[in-house]
N, C-alpha and C. Protein backbone atom coordinates (compact mmCIF):
# COMPACT_ATOMS: atom_id res chain seq x y z
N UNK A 1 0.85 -1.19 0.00
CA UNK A 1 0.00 0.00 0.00
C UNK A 1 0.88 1.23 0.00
N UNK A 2 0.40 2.07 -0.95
CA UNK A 2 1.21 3.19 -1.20
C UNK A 2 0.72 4.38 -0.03
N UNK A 3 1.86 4.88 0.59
CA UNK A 3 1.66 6.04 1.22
C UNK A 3 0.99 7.17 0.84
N UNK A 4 -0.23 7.90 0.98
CA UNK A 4 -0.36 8.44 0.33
C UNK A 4 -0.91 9.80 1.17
N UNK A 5 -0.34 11.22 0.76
CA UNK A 5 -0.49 12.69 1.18
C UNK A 5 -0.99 13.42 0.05
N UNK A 6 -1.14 14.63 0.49
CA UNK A 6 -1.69 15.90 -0.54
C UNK A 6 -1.04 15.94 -2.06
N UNK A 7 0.57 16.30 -1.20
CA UNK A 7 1.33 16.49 -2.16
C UNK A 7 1.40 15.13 -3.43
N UNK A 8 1.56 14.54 -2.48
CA UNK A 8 1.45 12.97 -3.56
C UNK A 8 -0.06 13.12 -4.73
N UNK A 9 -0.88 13.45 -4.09
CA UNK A 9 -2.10 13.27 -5.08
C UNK A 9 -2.16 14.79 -5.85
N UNK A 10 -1.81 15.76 -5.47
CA UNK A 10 -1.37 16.70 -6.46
C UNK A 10 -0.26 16.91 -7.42
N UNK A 11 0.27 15.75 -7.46
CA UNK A 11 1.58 14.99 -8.36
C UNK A 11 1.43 15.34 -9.54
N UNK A 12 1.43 15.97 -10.64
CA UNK A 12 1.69 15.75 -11.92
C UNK A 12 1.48 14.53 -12.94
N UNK A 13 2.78 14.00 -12.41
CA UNK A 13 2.56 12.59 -12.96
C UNK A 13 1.70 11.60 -12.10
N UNK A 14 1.13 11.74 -10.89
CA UNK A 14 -0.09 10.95 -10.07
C UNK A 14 -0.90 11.29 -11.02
N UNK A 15 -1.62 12.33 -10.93
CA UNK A 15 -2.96 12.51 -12.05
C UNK A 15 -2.92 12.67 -13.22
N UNK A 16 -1.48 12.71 -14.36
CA UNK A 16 -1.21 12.67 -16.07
C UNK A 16 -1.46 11.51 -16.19
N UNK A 17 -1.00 10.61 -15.46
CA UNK A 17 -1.24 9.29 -15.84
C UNK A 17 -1.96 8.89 -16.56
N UNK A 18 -1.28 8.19 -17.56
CA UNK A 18 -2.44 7.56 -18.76
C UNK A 18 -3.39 6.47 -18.25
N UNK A 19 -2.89 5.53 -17.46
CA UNK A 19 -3.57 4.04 -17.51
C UNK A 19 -3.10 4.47 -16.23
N UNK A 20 -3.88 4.58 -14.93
CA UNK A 20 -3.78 4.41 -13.34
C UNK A 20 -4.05 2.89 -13.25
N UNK A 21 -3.50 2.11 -12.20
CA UNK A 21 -3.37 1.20 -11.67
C UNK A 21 -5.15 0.65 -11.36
N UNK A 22 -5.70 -0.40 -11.08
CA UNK A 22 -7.20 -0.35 -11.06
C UNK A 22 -7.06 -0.47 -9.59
N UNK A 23 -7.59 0.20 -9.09
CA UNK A 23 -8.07 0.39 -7.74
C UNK A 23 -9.36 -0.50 -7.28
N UNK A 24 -9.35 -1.47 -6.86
CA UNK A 24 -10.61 -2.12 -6.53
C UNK A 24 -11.64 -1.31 -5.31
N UNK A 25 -11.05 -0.97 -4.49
CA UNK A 25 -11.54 -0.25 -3.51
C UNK A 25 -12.13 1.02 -4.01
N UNK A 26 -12.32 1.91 -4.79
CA UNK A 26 -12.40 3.16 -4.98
C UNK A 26 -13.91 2.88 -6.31
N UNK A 27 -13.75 1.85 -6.61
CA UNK A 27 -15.38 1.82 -7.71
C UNK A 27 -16.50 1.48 -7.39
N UNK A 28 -16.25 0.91 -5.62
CA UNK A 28 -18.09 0.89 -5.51
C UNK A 28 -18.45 2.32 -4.97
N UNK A 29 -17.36 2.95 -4.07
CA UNK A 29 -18.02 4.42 -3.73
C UNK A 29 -18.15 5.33 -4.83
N UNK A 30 -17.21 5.42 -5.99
CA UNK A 30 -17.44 5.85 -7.07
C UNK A 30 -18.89 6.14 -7.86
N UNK A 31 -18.88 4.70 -8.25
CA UNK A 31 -20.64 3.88 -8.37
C UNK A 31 -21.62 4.46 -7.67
N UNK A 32 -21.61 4.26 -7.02
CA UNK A 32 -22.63 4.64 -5.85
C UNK A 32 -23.09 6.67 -5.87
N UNK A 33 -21.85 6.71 -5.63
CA UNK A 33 -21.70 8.30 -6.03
C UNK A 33 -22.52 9.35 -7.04
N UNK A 34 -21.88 8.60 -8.21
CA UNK A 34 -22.51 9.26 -9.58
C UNK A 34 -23.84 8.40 -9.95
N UNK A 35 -24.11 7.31 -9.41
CA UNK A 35 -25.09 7.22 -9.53
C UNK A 35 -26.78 7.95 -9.09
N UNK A 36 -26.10 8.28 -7.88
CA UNK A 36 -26.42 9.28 -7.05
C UNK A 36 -27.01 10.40 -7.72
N UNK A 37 -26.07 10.84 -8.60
CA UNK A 37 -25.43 12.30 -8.75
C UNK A 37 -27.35 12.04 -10.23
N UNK A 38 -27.12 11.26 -11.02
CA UNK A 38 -27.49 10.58 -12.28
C UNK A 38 -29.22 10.51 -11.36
N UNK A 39 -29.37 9.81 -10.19
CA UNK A 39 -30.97 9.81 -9.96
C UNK A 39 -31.57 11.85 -8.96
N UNK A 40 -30.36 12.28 -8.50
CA UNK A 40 -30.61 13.48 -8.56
C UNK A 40 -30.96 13.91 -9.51
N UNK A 41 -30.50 14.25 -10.58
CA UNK A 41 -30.50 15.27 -11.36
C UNK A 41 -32.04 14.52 -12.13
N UNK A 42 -32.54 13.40 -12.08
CA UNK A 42 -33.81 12.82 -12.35
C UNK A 42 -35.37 13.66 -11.57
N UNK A 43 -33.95 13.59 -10.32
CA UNK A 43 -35.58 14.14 -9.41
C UNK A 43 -35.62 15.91 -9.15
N UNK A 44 -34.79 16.39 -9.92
CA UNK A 44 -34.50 17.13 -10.40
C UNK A 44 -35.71 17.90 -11.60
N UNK A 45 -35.46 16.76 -12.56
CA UNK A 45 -36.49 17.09 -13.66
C UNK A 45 -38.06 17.14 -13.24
N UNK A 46 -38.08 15.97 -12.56
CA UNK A 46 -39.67 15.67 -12.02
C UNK A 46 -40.27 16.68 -11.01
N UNK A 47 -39.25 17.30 -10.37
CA UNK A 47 -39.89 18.66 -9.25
C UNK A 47 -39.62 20.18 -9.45
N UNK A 48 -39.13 19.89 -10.97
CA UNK A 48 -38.72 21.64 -11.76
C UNK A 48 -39.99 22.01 -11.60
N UNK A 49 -41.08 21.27 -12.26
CA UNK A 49 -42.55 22.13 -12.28
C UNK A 49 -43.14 22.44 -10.64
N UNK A 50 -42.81 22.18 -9.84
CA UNK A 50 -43.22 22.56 -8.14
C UNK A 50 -42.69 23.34 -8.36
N UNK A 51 -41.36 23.62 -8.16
CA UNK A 51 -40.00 24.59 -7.58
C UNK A 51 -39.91 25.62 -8.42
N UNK A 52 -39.74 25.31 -9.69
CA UNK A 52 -39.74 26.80 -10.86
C UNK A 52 -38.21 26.21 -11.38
N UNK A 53 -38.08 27.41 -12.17
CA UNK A 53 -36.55 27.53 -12.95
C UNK A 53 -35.80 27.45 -12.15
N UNK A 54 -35.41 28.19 -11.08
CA UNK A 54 -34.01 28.42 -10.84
C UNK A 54 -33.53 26.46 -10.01
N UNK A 55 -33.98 25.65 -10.10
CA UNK A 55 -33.54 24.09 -9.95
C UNK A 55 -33.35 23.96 -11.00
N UNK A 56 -33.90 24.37 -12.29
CA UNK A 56 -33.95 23.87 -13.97
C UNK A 56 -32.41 23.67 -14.58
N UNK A 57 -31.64 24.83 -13.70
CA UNK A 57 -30.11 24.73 -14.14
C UNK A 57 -29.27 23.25 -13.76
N UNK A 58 -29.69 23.32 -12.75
CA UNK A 58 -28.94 21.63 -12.16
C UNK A 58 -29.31 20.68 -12.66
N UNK A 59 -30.34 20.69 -13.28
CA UNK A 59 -30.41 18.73 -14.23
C UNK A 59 -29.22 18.80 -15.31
N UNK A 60 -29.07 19.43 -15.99
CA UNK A 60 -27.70 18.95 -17.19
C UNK A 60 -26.66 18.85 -16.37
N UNK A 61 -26.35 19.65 -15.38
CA UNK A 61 -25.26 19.75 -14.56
C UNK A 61 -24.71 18.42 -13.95
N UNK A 62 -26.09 17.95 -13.22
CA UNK A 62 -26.08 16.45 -12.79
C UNK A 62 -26.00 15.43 -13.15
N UNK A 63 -26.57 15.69 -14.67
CA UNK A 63 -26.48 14.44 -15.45
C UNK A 63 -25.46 14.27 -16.19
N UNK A 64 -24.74 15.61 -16.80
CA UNK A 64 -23.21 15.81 -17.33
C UNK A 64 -22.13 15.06 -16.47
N UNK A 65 -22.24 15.83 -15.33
CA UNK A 65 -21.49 15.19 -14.12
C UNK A 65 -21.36 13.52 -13.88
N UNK A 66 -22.67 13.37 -13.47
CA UNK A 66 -23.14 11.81 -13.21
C UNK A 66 -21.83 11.09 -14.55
N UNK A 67 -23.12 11.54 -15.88
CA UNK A 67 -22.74 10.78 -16.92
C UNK A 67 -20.77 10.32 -17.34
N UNK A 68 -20.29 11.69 -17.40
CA UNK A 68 -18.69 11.47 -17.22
C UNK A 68 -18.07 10.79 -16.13
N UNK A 69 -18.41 11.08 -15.00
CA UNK A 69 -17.88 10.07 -13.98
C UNK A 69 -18.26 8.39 -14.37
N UNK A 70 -18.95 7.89 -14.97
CA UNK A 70 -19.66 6.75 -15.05
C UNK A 70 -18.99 6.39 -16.45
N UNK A 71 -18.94 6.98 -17.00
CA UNK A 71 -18.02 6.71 -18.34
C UNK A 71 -16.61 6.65 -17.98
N UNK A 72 -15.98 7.79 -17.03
CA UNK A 72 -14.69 7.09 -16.53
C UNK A 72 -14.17 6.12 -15.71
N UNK A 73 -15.43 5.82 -14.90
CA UNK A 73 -15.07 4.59 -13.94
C UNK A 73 -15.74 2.86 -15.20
N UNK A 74 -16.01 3.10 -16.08
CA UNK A 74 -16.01 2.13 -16.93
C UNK A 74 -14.45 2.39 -18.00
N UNK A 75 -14.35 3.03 -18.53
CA UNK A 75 -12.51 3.16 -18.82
C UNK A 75 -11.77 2.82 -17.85
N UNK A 76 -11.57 2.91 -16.75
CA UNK A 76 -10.57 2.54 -15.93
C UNK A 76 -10.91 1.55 -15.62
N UNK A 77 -12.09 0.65 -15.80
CA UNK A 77 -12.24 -0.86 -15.00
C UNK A 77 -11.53 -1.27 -16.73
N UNK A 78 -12.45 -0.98 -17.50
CA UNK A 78 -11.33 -1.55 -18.48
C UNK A 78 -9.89 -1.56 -19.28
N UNK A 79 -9.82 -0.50 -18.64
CA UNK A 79 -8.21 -0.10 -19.31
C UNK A 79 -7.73 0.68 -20.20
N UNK A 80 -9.00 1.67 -20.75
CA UNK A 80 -8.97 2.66 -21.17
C UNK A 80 -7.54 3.81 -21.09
N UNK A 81 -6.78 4.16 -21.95
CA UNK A 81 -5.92 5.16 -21.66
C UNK A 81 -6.41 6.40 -21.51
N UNK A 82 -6.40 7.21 -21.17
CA UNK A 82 -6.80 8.66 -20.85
C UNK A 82 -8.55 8.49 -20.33
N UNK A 83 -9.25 8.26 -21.04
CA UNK A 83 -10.90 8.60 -20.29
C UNK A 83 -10.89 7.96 -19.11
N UNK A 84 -9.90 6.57 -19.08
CA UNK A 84 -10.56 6.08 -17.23
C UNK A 84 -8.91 6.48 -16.33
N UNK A 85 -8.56 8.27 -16.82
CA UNK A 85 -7.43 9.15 -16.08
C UNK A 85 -7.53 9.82 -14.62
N UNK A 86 -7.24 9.96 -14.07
CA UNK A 86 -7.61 10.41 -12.79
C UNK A 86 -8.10 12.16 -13.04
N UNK A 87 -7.37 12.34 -13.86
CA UNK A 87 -7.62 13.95 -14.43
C UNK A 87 -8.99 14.11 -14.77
N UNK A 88 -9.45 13.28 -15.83
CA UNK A 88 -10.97 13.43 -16.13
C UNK A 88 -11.55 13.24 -14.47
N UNK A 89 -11.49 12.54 -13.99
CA UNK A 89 -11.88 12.30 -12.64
C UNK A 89 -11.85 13.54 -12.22
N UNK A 90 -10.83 14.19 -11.53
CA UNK A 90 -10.62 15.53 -10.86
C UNK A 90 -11.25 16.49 -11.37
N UNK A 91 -11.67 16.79 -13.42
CA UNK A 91 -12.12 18.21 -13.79
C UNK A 91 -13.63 17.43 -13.26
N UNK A 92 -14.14 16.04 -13.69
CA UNK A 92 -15.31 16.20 -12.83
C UNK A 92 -16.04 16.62 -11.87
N UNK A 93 -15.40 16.26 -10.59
CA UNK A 93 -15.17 16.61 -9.26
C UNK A 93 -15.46 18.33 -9.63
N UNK A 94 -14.13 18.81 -10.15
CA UNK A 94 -14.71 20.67 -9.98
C UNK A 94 -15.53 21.00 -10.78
N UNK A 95 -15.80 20.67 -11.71
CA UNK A 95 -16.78 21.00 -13.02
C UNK A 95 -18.12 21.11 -11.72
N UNK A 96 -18.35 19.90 -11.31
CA UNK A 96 -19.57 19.75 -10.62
C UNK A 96 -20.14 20.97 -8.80
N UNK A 97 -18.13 21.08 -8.72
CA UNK A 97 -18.31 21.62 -7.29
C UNK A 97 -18.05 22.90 -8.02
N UNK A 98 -17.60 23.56 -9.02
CA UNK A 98 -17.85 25.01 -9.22
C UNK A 98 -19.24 25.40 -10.23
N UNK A 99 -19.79 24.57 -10.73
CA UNK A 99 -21.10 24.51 -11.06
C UNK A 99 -22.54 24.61 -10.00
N UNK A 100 -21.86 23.87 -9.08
CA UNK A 100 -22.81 24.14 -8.22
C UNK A 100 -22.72 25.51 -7.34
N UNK A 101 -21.82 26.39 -7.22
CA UNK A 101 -21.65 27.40 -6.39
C UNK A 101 -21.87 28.42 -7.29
N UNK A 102 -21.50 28.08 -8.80
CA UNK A 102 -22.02 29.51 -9.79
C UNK A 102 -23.81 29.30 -9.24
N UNK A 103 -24.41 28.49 -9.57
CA UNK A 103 -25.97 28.64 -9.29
C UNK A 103 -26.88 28.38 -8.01
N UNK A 104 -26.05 28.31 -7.26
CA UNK A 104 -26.27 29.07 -5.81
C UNK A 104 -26.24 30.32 -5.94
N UNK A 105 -25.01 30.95 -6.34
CA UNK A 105 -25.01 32.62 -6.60
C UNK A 105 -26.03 32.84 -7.36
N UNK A 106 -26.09 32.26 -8.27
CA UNK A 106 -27.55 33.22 -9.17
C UNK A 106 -28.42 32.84 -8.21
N UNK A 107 -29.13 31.84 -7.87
CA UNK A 107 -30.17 31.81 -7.05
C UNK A 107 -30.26 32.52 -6.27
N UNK A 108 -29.29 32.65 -5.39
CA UNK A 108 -29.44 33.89 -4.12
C UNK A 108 -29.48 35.11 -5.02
N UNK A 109 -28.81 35.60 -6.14
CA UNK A 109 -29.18 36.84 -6.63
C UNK A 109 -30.90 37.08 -7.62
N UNK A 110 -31.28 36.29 -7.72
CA UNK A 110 -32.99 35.66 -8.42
C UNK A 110 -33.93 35.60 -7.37
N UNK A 111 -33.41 35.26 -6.08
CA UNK A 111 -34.78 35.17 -5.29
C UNK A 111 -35.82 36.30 -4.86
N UNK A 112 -34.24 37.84 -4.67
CA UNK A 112 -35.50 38.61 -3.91
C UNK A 112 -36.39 39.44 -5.37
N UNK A 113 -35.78 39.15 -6.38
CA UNK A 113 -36.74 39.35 -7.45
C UNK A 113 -37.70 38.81 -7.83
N UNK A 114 -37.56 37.45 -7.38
CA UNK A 114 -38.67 36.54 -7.56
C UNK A 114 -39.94 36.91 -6.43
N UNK A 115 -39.30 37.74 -4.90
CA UNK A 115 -40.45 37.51 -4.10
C UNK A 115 -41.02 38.38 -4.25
N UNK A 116 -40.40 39.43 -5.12
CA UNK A 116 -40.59 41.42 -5.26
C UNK A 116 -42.04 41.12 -6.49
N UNK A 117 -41.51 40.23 -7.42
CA UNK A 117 -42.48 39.68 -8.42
C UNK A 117 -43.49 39.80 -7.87
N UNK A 118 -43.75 38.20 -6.98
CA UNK A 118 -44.85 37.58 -6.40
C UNK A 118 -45.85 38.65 -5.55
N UNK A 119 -44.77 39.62 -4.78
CA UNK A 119 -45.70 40.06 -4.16
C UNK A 119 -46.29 41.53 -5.00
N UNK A 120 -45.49 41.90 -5.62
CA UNK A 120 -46.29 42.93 -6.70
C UNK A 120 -47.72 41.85 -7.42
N UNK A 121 -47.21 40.88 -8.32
CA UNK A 121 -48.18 40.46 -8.23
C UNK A 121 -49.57 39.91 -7.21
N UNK A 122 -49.19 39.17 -5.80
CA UNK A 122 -50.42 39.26 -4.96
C UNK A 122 -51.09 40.30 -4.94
N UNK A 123 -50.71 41.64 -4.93
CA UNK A 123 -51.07 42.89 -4.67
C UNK A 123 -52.12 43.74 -5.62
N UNK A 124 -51.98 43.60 -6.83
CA UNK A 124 -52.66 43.28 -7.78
C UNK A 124 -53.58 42.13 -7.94
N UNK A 125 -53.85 41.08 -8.18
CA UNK A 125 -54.41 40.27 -7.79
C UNK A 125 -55.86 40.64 -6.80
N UNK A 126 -55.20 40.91 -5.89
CA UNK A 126 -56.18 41.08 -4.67
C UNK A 126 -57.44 41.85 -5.01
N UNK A 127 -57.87 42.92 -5.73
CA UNK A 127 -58.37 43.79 -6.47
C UNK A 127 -59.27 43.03 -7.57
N UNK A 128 -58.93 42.02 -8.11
CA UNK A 128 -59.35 41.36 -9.41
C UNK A 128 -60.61 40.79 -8.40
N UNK A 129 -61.81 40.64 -9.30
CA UNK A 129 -62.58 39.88 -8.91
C UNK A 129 -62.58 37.95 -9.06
N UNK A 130 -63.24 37.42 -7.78
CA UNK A 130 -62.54 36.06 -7.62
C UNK A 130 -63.84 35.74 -8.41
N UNK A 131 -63.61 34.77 -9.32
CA UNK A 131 -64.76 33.25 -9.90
C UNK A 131 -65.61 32.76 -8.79
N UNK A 132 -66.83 32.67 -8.78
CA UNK A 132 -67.26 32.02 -8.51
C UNK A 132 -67.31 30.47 -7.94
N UNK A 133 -66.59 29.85 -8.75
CA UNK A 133 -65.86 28.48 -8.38
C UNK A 133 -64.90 28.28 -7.43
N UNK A 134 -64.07 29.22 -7.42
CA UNK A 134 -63.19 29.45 -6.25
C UNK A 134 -63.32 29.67 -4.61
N UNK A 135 -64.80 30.24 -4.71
CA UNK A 135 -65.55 30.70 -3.25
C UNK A 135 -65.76 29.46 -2.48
């Protein structure tokens, strides 16, 4: 078992590596992971219409994500040079963790417009006469 620190996994040649060694230990949490990532971004799609747009951004995100991780942990079980790389691995990893913090920021910058909306609209609203059916 290889010793392993920061510096070691920020190696150059640790993550250029064409063909990494197969790690048996590291593909069921992998698995599990992006699979994860793959039925999020599902339930994702199915609760955009509750929630509104600003969730609408995270399904490609999730499923991009999901999908490449799952394509590289099938290259590296098979022996793939470069797609099953630890590198594709790693831009995953940030692709997904700076994707998710760009649309947090928009969200937090979308919401109080969204509530400024809503409540201009309630306000209006209120005035309109209600249907019958509704009473």
């Amino acid at each position: 078992m290889m010793n392993m620190n920061i510096q070691s996994l920020l190696d150059p040649t640790f993550l250029f590596d064409s063909l990494p060694v197969r790690e048996s230990r590291i593909y069921l949490p992998l698995l599990i992971f992006f699979g994860l990532i793959i039925i999020l971004a599902v339930a994702v799609k199915i609760f955009e219409k509750k929630v509104g747009k600003l969730i609408s951004s995270y399904f490609y995100l999730f499923l991009l994500t999901g999908f490449i991780g799952l394509v590289n942990l099938f290259s590296r079980y098979e022996g793939l040079p470069w797609l099953g790389s630890r590198i594709i691995l790693l831009a995953d990893f940030l692709a997904l963790i700076i994707g998710c913090v760009i649309n947090v920021v928009i969200a937090f910058k979308q919401i109080p417009k969204i509530k400024q909306e809503k409540m201009t609209e309630d306000r209006f609203n209120k005035y309109l006469p209600r249907s019958k059916r509704n009473l």
